[in-house]
C-alpha atoms as a PDB file:
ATOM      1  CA  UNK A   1       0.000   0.000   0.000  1.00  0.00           C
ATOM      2  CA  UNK A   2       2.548   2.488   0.863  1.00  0.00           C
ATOM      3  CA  UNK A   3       4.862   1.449  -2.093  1.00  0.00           C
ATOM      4  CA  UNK A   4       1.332   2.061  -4.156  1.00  0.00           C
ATOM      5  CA  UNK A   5       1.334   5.778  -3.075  1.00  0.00           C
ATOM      6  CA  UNK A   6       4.983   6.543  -3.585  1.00  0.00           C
ATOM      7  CA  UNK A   7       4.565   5.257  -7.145  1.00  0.00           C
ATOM      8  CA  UNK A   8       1.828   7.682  -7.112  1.00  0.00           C
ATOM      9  CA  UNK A   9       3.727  10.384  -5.612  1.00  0.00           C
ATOM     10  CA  UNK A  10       6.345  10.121  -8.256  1.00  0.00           C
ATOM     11  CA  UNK A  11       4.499  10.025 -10.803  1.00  0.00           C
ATOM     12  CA  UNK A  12       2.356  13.022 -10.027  1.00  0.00           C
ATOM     13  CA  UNK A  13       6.107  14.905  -9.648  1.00  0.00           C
ATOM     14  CA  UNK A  14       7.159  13.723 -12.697  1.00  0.00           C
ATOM     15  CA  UNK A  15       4.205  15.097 -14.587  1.00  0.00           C
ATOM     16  CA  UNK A  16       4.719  18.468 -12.982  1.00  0.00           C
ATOM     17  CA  UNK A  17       8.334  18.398 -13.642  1.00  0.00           C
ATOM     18  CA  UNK A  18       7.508  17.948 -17.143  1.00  0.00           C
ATOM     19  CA  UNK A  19       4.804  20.132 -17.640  1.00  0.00           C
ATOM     20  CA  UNK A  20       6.970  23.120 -15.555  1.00  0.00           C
ATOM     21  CA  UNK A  21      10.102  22.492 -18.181  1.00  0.00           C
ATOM     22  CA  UNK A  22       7.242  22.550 -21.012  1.00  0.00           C
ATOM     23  CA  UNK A  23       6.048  25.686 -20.072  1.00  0.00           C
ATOM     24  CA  UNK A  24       9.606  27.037 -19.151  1.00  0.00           C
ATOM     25  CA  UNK A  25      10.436  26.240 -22.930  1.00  0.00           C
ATOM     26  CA  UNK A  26       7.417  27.868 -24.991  1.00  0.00           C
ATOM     27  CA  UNK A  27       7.918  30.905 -22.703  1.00  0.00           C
ATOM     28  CA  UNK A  28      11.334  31.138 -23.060  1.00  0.00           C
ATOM     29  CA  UNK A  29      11.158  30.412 -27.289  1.00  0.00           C
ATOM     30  CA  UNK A  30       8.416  33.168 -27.685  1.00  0.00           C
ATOM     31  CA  UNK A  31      10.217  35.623 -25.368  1.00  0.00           C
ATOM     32  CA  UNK A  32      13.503  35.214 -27.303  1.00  0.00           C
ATOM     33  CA  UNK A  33      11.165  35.857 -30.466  1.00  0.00           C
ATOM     34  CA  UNK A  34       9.892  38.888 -29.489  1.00  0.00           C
ATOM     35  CA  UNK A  35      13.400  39.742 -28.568  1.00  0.00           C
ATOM     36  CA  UNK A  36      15.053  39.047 -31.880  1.00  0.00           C
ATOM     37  CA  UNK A  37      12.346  41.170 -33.695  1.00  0.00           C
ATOM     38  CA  UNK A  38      12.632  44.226 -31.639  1.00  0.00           C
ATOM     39  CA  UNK A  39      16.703  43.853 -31.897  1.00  0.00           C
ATOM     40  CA  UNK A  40      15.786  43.700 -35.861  1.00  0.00           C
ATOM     41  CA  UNK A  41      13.485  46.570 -35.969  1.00  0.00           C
ATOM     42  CA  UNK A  42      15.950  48.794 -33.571  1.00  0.00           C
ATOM     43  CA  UNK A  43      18.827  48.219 -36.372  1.00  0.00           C
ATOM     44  CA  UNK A  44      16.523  49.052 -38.955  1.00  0.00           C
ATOM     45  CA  UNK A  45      15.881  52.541 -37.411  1.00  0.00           C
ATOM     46  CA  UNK A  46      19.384  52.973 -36.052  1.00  0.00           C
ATOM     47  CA  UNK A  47      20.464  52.091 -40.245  1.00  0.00           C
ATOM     48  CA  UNK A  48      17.976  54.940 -41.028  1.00  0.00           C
ATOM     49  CA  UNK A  49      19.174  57.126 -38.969  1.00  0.00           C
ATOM     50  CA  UNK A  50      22.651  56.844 -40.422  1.00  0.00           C
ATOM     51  CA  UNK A  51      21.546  57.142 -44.057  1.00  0.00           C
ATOM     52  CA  UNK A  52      19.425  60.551 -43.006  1.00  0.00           C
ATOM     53  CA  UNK A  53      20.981  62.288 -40.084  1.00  0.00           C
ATOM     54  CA  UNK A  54      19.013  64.987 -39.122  1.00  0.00           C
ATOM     55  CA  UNK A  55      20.071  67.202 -36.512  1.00  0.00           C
ATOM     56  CA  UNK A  56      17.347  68.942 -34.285  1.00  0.00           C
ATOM     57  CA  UNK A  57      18.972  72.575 -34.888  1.00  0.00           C
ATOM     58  CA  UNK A  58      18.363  71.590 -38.925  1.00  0.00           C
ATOM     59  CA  UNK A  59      14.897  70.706 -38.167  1.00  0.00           C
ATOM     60  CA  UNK A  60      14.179  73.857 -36.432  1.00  0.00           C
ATOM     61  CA  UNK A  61      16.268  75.991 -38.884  1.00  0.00           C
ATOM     62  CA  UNK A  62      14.357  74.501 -41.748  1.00  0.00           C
ATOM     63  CA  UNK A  63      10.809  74.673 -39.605  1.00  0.00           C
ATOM     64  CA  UNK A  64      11.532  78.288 -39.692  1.00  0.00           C
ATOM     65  CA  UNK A  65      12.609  78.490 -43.314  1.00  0.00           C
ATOM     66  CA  UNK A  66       8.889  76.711 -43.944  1.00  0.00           C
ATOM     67  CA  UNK A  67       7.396  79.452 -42.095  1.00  0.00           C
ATOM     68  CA  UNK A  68       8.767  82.479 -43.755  1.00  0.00           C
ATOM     69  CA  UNK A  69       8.125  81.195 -47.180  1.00  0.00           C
ATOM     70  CA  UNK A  70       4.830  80.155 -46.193  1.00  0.00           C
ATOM     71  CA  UNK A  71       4.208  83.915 -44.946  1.00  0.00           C
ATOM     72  CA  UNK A  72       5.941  85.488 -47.840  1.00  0.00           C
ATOM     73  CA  UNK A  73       3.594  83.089 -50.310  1.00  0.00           C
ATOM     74  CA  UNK A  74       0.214  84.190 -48.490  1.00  0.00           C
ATOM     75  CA  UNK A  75       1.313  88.113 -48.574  1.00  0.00           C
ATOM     76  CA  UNK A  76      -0.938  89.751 -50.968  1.00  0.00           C
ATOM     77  CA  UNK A  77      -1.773  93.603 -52.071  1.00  0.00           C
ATOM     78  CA  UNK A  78      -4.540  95.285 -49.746  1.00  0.00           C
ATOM     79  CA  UNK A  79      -6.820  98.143 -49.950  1.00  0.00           C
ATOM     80  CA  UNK A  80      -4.398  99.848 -47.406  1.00  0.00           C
ATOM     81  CA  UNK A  81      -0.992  98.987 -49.491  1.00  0.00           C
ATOM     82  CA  UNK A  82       1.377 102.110 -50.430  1.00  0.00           C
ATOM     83  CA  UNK A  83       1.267 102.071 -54.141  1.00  0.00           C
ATOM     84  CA  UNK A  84       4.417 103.399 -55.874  1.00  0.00           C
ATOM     85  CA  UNK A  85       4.787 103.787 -59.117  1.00  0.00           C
ATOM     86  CA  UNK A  86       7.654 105.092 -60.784  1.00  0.00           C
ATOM     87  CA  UNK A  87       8.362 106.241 -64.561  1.00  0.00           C
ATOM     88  CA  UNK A  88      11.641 106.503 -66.047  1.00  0.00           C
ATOM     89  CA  UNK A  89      12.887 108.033 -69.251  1.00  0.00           C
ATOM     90  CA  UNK A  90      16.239 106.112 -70.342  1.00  0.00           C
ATOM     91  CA  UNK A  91      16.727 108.911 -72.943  1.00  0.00           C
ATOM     92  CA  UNK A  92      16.105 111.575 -70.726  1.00  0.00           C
ATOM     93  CA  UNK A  93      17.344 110.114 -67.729  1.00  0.00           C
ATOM     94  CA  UNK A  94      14.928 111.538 -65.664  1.00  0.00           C
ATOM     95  CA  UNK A  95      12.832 109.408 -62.888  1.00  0.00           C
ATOM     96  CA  UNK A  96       9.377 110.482 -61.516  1.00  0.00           C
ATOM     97  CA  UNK A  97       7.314 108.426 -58.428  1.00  0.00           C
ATOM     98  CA  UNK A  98       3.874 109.032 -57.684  1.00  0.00           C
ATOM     99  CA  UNK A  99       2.312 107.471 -54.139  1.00  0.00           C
ATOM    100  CA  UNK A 100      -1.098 106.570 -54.571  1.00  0.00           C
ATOM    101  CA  UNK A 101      -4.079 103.926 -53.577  1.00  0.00           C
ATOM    102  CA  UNK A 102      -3.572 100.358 -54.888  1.00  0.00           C
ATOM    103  CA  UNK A 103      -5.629 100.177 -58.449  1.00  0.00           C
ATOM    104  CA  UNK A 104      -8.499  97.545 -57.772  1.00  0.00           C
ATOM    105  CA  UNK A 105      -7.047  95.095 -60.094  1.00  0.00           C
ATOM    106  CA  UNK A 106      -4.098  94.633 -57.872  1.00  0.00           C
ATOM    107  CA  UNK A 107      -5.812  94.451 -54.747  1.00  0.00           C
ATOM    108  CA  UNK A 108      -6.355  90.798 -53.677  1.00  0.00           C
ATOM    109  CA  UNK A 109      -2.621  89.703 -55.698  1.00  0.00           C
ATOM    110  CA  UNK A 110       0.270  87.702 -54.457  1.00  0.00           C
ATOM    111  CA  UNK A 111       3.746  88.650 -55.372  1.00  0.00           C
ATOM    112  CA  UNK A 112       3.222  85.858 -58.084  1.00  0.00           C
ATOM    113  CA  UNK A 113       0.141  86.939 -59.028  1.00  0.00           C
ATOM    114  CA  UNK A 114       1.263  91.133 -59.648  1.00  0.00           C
ATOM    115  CA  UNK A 115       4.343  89.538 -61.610  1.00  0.00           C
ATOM    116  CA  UNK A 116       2.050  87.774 -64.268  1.00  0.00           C
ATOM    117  CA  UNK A 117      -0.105  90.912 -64.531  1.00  0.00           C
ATOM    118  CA  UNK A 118       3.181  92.859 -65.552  1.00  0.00           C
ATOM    119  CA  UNK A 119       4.201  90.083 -67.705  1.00  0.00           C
ATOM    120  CA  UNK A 120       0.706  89.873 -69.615  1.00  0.00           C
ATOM    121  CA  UNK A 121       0.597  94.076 -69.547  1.00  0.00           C
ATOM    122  CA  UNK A 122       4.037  93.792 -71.492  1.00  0.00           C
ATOM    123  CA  UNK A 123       2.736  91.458 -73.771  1.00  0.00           C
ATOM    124  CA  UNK A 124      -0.279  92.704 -74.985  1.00  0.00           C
ATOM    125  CA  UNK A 125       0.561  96.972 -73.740  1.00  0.00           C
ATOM    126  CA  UNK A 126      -1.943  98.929 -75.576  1.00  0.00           C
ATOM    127  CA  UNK A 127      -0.963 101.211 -78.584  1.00  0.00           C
ATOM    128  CA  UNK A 128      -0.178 104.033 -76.148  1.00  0.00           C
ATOM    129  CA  UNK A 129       2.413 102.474 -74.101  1.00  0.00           C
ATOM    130  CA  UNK A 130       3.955 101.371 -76.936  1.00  0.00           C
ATOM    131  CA  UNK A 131       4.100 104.518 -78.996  1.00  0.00           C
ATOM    132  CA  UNK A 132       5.266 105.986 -75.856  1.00  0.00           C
ATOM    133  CA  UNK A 133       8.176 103.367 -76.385  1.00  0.00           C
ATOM    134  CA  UNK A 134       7.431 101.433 -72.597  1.00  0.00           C
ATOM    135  CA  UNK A 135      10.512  98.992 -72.713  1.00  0.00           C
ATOM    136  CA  UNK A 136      10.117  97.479 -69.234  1.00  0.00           C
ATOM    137  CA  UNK A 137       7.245  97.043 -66.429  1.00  0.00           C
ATOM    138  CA  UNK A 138       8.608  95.142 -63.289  1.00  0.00           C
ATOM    139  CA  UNK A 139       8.377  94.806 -59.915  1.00  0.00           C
ATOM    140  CA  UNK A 140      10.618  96.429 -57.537  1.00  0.00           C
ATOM    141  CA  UNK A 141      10.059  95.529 -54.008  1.00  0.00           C
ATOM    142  CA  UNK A 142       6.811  93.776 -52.494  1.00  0.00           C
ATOM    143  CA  UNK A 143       5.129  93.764 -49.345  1.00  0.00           C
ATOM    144  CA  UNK A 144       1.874  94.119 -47.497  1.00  0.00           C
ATOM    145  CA  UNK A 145       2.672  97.650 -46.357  1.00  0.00           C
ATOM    146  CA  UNK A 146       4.528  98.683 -49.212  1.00  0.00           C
ATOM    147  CA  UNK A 147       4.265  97.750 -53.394  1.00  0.00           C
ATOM    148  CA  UNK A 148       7.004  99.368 -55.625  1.00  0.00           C
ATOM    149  CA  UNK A 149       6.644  98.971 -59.680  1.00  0.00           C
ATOM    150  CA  UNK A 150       8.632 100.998 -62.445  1.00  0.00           C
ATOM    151  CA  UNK A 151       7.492 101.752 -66.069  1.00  0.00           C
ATOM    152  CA  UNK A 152      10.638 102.718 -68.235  1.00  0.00           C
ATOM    153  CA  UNK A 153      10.671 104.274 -71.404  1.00  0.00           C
ATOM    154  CA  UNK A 154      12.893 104.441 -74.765  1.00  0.00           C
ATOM    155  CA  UNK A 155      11.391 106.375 -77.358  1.00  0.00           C
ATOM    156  CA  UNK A 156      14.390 105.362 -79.446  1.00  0.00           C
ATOM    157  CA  UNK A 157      13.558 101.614 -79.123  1.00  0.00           C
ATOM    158  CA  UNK A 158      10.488 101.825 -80.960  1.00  0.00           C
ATOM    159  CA  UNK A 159      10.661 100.609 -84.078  1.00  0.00           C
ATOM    160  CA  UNK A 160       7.905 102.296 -85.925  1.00  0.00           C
ATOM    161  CA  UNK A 161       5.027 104.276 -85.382  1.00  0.00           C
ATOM    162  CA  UNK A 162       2.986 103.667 -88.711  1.00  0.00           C
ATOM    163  CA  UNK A 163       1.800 101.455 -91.671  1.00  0.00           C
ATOM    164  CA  UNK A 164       1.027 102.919 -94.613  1.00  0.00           C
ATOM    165  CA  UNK A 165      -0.372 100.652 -97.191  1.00  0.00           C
ATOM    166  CA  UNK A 166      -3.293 100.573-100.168  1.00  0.00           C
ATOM    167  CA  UNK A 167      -6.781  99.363 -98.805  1.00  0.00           C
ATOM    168  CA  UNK A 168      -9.638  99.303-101.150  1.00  0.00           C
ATOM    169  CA  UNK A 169      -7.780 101.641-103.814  1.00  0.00           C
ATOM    170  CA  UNK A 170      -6.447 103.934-101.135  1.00  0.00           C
ATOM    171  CA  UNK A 171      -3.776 105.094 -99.492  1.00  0.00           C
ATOM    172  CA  UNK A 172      -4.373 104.081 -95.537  1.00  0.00           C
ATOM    173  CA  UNK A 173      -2.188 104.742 -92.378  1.00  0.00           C
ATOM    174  CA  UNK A 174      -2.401 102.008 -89.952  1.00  0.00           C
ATOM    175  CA  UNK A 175      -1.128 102.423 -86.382  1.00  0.00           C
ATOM    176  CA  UNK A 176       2.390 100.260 -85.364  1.00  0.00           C
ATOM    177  CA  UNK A 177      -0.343  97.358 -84.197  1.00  0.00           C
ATOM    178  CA  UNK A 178      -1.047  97.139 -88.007  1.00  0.00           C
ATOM    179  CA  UNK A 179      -4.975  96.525 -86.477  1.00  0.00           C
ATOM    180  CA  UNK A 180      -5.963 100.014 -85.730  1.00  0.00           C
ATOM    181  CA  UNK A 181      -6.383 102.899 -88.662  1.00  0.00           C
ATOM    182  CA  UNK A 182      -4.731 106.106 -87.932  1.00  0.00           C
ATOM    183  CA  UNK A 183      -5.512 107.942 -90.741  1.00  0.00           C
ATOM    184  CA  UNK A 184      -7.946 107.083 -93.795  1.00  0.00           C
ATOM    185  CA  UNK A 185      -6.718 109.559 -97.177  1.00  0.00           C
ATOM    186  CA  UNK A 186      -8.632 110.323 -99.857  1.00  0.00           C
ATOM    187  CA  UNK A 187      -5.494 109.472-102.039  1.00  0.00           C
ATOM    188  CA  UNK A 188      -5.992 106.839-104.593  1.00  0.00           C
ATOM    189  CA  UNK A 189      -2.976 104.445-105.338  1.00  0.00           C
ATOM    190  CA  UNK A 190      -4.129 104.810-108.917  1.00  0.00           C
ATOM    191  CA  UNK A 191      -2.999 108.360-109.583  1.00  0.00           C
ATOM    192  CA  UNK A 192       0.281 107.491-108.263  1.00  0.00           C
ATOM    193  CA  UNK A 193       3.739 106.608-110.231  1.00  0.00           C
ATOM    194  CA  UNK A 194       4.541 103.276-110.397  1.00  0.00           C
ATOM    195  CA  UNK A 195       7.336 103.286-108.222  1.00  0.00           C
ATOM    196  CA  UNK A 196       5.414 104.144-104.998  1.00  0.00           C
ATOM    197  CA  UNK A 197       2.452 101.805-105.751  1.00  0.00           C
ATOM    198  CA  UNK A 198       4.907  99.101-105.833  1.00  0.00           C
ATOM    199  CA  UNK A 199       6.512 100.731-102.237  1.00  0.00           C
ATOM    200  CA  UNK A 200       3.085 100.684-100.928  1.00  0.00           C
ATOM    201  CA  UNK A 201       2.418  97.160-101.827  1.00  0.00           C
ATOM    202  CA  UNK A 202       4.320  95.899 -99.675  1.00  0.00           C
ATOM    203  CA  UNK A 203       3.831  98.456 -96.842  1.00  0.00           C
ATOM    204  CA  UNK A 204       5.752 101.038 -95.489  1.00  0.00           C
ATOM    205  CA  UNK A 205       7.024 101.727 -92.085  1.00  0.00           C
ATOM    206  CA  UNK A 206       7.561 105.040 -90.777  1.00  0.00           C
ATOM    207  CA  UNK A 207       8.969 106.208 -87.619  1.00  0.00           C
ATOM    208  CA  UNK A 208       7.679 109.470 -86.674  1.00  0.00           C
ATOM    209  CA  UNK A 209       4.538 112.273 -87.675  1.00  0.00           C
ATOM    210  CA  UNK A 210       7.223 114.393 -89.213  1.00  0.00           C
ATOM    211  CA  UNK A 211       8.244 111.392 -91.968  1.00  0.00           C
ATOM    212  CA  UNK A 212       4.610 110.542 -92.334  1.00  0.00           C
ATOM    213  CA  UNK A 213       3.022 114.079 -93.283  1.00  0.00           C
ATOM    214  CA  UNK A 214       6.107 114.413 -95.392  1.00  0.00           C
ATOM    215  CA  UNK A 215       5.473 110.941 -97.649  1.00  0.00           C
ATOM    216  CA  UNK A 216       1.578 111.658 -97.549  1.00  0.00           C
ATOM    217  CA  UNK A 217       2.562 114.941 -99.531  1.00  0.00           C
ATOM    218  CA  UNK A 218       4.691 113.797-101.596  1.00  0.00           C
ATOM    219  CA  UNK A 219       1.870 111.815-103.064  1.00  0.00           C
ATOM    220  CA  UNK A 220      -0.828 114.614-102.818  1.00  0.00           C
ATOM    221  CA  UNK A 221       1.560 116.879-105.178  1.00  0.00           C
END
């Protein structure tokens, strides 16, 4: 009976001994797992880290950088913006500025947005500006408080100032657009010598009121 229960006695310790190492081994196993893939994942930032250092002062330096652009970018022209404009004269060498209220069409712009009104102005300037001979309109300094532009001039840069031509059996002066009539005549090309009906053909350029009244009298006498 007694050699019954230590049978039982050992057998009950060997099947805790065994279930204790059993236990002792999965927990060990999933513990080294979890240990191996946080070493791998700690590398893999550390390797990172390496490849793209970057140092806190950088971060806040380039934080900062964000900002002003960021501020510079939302700036726009407002109702209460200094307007400057100034007008030069290369040939006379002479430079006038007028303060004034922001035109309407600039109020509401971003520094972009008054540079690609200047650029389109330039591009399609009316007949005025360019008679006047406007070589330039840019942007000088930009700022909520403050908006500089200059216009300069060059009368000597123009190319020409009229197109005289035949339309419809006369003799016609168109402006330097070539769109806009300047002058109908009541010359006819018909009454004129050969020579200057073939000139006017092919249209003539002419640079200034002087030279024009001159050639339109020429072919009245």
């Amino acid at each position: 009976m007694k050699l019954k229960k230590a049978y039982i006695y050992l057998i009950s310790f060997l099947s805790l001994s065994v279930m204790f190492c059993a236990c002792y081994y999965f927990s060990y196993k999933r513990a080294l797992s979890e240990f191996n893939k946080n070493a791998v994942e700690r590398n893999l930032d550390f390797a990172n880290l390496q490849d793209n250092p970057v140092p806190t002062a950088a971060v806040a330096d380039h934080d900062d950088d964000s900002e002003s652009v960021d501020k510079a970018a939302s700036e726009m022209v407002l109702p209460t913006t200094t307007y400057v404009i100034e007008t030069y004269d290369m040939k006379t060498n002479t430079l006038e500025s007028q303060e004034q209220n922001p035109p309407g069409y600039l109020v509401g712009l971003t520094r972009e947005g008054v540079i690609e009104y200047l650029e389109n102005y330039m591009a399609d300037m009316t007949l005025s500006e360019y008679n006047k001979g406007l070589f330039s309109y840019e942007l000088l300094s930009f700022s909520e408080d403050k908006l500089v532009i200059r216009k300069t001039y060059n009368e000597d840069m123009i190319p020409y100032r009229f197109y005289v031509v035949v339309k419809s059996g006369y003799v016609v002066v168109y402006n330097s657009d070539l769109k806009s009539v300047y002058k109908y005549t009541h010359i006819e090309a018909k009454d004129l010598p050969e020579k200057d009906r073939i000139e006017l053909s092919k249209g003539i350029y002419v640079d200034s009121l002087d030279e024009l009244y001159s050639l339109l009298e020429s072919y009245s006498s």
